[in-house]
N, C-alpha and C. Protein backbone atom coordinates (compact mmCIF):
# COMPACT_ATOMS: atom_id res chain seq x y z
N UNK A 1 -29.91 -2.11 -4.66
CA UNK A 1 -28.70 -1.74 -5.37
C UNK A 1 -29.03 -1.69 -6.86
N UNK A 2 -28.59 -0.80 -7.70
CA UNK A 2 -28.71 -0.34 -9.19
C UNK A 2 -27.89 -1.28 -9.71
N UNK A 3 -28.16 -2.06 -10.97
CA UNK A 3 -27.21 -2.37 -11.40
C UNK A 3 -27.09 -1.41 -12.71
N UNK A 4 -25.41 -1.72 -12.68
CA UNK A 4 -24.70 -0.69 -13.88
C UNK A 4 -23.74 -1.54 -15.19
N UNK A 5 -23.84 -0.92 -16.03
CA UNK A 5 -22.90 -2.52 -16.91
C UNK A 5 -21.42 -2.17 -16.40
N UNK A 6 -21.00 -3.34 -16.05
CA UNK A 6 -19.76 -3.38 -15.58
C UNK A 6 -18.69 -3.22 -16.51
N UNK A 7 -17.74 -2.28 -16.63
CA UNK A 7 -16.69 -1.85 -17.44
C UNK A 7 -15.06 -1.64 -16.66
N UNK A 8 -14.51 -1.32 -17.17
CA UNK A 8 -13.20 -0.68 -16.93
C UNK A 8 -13.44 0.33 -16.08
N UNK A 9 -14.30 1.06 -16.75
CA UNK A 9 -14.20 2.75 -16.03
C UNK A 9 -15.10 2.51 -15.21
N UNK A 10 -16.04 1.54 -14.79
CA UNK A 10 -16.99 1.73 -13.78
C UNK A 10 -16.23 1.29 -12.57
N UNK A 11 -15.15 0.20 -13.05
CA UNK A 11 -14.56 -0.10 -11.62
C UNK A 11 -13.55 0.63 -11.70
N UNK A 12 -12.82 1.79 -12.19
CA UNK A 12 -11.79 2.93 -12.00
C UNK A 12 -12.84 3.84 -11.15
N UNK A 13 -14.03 4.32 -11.30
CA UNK A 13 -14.65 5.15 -10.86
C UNK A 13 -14.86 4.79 -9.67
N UNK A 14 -15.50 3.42 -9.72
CA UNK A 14 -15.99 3.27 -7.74
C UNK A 14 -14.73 3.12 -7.01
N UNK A 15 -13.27 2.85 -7.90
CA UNK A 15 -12.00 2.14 -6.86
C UNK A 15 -12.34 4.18 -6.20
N UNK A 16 -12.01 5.05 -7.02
CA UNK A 16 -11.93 6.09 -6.68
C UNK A 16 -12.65 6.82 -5.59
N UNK A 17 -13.93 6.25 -6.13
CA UNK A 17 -15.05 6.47 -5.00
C UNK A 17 -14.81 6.08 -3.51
N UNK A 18 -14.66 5.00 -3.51
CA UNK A 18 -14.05 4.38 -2.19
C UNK A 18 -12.83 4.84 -1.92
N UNK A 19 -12.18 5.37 -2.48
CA UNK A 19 -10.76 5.71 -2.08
C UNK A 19 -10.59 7.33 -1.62
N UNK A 20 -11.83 8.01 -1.93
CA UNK A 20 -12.32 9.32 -1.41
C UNK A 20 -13.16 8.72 -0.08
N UNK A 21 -13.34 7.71 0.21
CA UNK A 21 -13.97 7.63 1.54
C UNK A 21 -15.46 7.40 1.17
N UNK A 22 -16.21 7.48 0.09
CA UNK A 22 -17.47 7.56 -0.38
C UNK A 22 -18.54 6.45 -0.80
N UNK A 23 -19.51 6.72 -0.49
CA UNK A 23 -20.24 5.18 -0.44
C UNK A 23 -20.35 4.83 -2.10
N UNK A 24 -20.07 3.25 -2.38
CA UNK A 24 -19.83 3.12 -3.99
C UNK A 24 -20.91 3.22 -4.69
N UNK A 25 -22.33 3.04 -3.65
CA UNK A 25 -23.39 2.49 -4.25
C UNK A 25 -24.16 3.91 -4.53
N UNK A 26 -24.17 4.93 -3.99
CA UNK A 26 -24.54 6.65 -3.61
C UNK A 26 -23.54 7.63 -4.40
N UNK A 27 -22.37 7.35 -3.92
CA UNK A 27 -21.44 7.66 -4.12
C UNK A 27 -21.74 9.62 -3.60
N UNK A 28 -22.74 9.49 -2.16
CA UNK A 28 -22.02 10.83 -1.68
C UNK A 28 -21.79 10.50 0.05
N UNK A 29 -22.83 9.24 0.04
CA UNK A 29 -22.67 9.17 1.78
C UNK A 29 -20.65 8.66 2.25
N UNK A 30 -20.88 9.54 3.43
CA UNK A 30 -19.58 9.52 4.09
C UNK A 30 -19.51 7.63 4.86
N UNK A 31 -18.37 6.79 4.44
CA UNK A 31 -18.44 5.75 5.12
C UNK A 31 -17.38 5.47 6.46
N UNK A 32 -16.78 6.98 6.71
CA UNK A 32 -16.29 7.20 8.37
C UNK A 32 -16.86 8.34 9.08
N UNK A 33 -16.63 8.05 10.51
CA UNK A 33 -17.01 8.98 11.06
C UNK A 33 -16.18 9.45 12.27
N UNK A 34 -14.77 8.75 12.06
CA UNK A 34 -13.35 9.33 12.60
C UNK A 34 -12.39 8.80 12.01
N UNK A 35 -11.10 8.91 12.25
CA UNK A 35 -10.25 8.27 12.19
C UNK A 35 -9.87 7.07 11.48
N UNK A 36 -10.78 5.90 12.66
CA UNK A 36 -11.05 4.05 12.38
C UNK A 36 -12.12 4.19 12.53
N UNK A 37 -13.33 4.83 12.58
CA UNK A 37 -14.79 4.20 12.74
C UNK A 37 -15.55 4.06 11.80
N UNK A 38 -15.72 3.58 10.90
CA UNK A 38 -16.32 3.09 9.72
C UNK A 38 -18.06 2.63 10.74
N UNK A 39 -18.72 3.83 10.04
CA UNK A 39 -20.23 3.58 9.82
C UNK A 39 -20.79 2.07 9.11
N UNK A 40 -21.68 1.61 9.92
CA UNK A 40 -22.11 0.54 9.86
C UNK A 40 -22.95 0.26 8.08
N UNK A 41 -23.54 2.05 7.98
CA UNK A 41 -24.42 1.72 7.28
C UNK A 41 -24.06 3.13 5.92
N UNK A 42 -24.11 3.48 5.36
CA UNK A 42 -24.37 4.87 4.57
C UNK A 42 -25.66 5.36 5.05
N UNK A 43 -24.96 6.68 5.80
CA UNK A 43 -26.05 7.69 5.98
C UNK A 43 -26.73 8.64 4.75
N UNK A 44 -26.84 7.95 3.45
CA UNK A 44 -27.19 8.52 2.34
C UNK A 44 -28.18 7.57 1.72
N UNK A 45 -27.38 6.57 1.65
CA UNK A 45 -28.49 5.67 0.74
C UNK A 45 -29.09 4.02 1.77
N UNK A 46 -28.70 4.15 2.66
CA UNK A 46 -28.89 2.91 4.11
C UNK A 46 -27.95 1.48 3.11
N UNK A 47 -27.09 1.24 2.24
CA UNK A 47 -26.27 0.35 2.31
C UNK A 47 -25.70 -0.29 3.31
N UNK A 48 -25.14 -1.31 3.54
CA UNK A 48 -24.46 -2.09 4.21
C UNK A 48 -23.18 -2.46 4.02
N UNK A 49 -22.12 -1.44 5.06
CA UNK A 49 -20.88 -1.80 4.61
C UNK A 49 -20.23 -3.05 4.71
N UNK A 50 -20.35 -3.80 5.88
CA UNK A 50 -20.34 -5.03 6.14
C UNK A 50 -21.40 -5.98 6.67
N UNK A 51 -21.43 -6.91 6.59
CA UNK A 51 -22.47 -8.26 6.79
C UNK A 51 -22.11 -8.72 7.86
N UNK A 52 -20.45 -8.98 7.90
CA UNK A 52 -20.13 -10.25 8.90
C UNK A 52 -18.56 -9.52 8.92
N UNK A 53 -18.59 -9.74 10.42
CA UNK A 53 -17.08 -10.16 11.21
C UNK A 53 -15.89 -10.20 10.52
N UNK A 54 -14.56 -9.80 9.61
CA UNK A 54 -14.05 -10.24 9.13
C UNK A 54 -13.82 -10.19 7.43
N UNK A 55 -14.99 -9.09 7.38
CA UNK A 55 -14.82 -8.91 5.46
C UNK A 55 -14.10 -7.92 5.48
N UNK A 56 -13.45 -6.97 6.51
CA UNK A 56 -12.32 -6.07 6.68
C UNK A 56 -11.05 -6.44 6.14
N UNK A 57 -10.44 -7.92 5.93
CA UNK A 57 -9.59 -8.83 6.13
C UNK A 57 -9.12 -7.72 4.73
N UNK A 58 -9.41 -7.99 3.25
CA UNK A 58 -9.40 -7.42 1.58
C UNK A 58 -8.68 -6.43 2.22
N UNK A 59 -9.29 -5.53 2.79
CA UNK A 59 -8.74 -4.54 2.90
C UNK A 59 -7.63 -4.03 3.59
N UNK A 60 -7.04 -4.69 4.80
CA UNK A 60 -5.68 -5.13 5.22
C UNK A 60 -4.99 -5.48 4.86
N UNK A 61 -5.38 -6.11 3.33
CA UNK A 61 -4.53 -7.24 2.61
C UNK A 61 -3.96 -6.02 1.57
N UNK A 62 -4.91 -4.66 0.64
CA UNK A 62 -4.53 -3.98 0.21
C UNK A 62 -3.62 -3.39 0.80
N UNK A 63 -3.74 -2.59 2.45
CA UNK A 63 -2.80 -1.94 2.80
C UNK A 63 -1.70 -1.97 2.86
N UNK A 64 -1.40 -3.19 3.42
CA UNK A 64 0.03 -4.03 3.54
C UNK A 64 0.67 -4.10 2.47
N UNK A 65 -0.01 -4.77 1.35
CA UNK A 65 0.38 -5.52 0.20
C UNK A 65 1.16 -3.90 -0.68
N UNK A 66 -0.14 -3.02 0.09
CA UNK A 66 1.04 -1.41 -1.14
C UNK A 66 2.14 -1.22 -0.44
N UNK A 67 2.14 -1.16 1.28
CA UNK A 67 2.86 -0.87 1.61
C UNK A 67 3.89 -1.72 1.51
N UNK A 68 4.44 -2.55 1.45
CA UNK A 68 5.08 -3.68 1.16
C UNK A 68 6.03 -3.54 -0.32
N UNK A 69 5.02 -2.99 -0.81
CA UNK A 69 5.79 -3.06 -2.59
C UNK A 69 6.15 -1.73 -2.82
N UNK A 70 5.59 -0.38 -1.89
CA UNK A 70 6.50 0.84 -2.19
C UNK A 70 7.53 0.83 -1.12
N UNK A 71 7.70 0.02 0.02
CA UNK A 71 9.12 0.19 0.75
C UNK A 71 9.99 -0.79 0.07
N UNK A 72 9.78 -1.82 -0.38
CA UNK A 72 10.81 -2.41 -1.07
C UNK A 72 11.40 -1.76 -2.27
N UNK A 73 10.11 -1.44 -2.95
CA UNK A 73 10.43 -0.42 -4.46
C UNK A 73 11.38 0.46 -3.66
N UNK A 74 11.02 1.21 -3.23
CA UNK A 74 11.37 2.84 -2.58
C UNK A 74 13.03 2.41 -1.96
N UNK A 75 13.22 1.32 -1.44
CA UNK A 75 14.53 0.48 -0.61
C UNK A 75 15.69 0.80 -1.73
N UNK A 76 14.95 -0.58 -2.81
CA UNK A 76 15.85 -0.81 -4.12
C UNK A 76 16.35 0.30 -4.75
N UNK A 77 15.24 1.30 -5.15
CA UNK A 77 15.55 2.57 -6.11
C UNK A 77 16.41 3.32 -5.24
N UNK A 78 16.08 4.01 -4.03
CA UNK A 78 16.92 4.38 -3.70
C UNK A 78 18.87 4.13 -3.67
N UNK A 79 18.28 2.86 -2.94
CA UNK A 79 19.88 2.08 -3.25
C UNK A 79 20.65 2.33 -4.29
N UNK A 80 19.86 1.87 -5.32
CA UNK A 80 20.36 2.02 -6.75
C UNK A 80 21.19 3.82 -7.33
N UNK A 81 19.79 4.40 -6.80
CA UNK A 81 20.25 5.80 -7.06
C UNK A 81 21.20 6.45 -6.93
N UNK A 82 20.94 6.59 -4.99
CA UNK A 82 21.69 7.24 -4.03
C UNK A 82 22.33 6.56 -3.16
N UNK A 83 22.55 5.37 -2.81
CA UNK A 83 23.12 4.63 -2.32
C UNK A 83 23.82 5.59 -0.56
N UNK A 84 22.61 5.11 -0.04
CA UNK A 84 22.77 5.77 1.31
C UNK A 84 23.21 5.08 1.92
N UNK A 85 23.53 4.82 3.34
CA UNK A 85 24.16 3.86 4.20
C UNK A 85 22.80 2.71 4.79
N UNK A 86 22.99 1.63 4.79
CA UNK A 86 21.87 0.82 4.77
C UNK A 86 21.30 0.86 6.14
N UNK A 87 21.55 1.41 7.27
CA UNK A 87 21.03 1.93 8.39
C UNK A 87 20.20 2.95 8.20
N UNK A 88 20.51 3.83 7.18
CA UNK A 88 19.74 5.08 7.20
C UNK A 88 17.96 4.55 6.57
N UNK A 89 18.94 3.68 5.44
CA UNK A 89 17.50 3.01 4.79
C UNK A 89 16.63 2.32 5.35
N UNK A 90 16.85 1.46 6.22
CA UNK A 90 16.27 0.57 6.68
C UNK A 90 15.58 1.68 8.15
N UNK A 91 16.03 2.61 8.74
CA UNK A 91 15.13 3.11 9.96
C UNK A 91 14.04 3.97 9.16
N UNK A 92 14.60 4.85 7.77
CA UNK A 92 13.61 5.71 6.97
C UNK A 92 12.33 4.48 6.23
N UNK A 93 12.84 3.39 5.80
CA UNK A 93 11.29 2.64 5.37
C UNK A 93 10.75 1.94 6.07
N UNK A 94 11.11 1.40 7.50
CA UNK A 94 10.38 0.68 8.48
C UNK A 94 9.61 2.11 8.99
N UNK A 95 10.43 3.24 8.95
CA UNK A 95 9.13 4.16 9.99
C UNK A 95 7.58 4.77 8.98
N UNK A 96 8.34 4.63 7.73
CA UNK A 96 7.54 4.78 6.35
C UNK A 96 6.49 3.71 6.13
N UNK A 97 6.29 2.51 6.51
CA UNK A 97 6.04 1.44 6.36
C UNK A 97 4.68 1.99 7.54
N UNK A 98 5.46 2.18 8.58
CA UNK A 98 4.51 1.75 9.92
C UNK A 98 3.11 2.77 9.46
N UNK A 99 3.87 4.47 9.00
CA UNK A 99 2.83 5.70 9.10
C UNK A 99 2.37 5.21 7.76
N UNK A 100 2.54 4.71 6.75
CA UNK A 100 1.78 4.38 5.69
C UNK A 100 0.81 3.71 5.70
N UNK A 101 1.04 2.20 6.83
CA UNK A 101 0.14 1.11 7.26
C UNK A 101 -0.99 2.49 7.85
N UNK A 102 -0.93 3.00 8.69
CA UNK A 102 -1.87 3.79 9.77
C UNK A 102 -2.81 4.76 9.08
N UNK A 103 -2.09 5.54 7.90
CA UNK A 103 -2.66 7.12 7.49
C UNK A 103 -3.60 6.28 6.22
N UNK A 104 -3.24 5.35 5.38
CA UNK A 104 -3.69 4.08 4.63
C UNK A 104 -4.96 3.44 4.83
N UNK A 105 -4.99 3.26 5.99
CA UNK A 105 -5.82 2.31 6.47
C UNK A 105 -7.21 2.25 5.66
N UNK A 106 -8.01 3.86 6.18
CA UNK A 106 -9.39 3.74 5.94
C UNK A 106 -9.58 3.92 4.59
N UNK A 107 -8.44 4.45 3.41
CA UNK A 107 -8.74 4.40 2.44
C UNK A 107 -8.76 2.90 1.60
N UNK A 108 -7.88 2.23 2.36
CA UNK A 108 -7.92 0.72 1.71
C UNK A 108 -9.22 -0.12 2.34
N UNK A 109 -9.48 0.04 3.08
CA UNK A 109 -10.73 -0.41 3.71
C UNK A 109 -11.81 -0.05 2.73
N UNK A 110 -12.05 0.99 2.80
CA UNK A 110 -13.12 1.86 1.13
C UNK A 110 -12.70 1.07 0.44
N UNK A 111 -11.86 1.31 -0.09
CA UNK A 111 -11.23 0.44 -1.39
C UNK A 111 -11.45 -1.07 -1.58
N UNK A 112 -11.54 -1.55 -0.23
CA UNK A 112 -12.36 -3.26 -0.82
C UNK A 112 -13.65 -2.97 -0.34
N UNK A 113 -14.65 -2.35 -0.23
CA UNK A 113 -15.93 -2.20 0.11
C UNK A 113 -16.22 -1.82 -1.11
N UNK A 114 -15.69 -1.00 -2.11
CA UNK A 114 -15.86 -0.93 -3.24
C UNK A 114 -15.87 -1.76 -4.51
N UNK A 115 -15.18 -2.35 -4.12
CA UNK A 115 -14.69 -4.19 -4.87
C UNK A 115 -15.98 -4.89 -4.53
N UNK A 116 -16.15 -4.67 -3.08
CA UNK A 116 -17.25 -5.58 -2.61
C UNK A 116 -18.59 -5.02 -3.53
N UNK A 117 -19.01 -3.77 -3.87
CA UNK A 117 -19.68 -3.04 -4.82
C UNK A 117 -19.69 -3.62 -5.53
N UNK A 118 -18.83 -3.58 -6.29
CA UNK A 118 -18.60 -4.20 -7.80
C UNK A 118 -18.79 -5.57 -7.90
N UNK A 119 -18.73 -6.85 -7.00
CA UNK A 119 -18.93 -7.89 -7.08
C UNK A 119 -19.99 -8.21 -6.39
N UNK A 120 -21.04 -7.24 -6.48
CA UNK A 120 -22.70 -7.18 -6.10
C UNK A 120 -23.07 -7.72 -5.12
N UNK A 121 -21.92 -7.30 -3.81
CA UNK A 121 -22.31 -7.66 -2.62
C UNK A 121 -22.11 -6.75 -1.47
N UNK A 122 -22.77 -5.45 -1.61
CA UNK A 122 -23.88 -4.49 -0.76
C UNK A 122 -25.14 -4.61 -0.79
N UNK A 123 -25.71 -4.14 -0.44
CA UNK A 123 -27.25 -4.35 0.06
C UNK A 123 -27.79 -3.32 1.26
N UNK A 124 -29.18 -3.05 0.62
CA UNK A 124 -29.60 -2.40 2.34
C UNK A 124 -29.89 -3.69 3.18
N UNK A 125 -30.20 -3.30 4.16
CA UNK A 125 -31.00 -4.74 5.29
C UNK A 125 -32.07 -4.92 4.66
N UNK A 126 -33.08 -4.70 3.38
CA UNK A 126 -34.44 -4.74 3.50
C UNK A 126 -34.22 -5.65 2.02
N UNK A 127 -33.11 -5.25 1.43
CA UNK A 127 -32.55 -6.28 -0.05
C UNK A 127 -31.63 -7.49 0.53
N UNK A 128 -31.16 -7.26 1.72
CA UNK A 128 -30.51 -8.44 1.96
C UNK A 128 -31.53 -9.85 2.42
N UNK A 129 -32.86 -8.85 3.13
CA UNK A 129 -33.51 -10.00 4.01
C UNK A 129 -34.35 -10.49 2.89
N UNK A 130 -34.29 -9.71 1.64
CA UNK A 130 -35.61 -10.07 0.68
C UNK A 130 -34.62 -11.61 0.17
N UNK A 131 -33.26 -11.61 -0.13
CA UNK A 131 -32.16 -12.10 -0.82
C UNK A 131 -32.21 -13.43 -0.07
N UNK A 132 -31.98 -13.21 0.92
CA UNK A 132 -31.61 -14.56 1.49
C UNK A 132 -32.87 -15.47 2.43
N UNK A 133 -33.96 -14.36 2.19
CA UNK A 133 -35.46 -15.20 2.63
C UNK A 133 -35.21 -15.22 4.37
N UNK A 134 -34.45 -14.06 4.74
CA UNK A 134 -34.85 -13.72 5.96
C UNK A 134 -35.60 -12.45 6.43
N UNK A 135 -36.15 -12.40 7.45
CA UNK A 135 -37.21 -11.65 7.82
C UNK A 135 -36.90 -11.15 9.27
């Protein structure tokens, strides 16, 4: 992994990077290869998207956490605005909520793999085994 001096715009650039789906460390290899299948590795530069079981978690935590704060935002303002009947609101941002969680997903996933970038923890397998003195 390159290191780069860490700035403002370097972590605006990789959030972006990852948020186009793109490996942070290459920034051309593709890090899906459907839908939900997130490639193990970048077919560009052999990075490592994950290590272990469970570093997916960041990135569930983004999804939710937006979705969460634009259906409430989106709830309130509306209310405020247009003041619709609170049935209408409540079936339009729970179904908003659900397709946001779903269509969301793999970009928030990128999006903490990119974080994970930035807090200098990617690696190929051949920098990880040098790193931690396994073989």
């Amino acid at each position: 992994m390159t290191k780069q001096p860490n700035s403002i715009l370097l972590t605006i650039r990789k959030l972006m990077v990852g948020f186009l789906l793109r490996c942070p460390n290459c920034e051309h290899g593709a890090m899906f290869t459907g839908l939900f299948n997130m490639n193990p590795v970048c077919p560009h530069c052999g990075v490592r998207f994950e290590r272990l079981s469970g570093e997916s978690v960041g990135g569930m935590f983004i999804n939710l956490g937006l979705a969460e704060v634009l259906s409430l935002g989106g709830f309130f303002i509306s209310q405020l605005l247009l003041k619709p009947p609170i049935l209408a609101q409540v079936i339009f941002w729970v179904s908003f909520n659900i397709l946001f969680v779903v269509f969301f997903y793999r970009h928030s996933r990128a999006m903490w793999v990119a974080i994970a970038y930035l807090a200098n923890g990617l690696y190929t397998d051949e920098e990880y085994a040098e790193k931690t003195g396994q073989r």
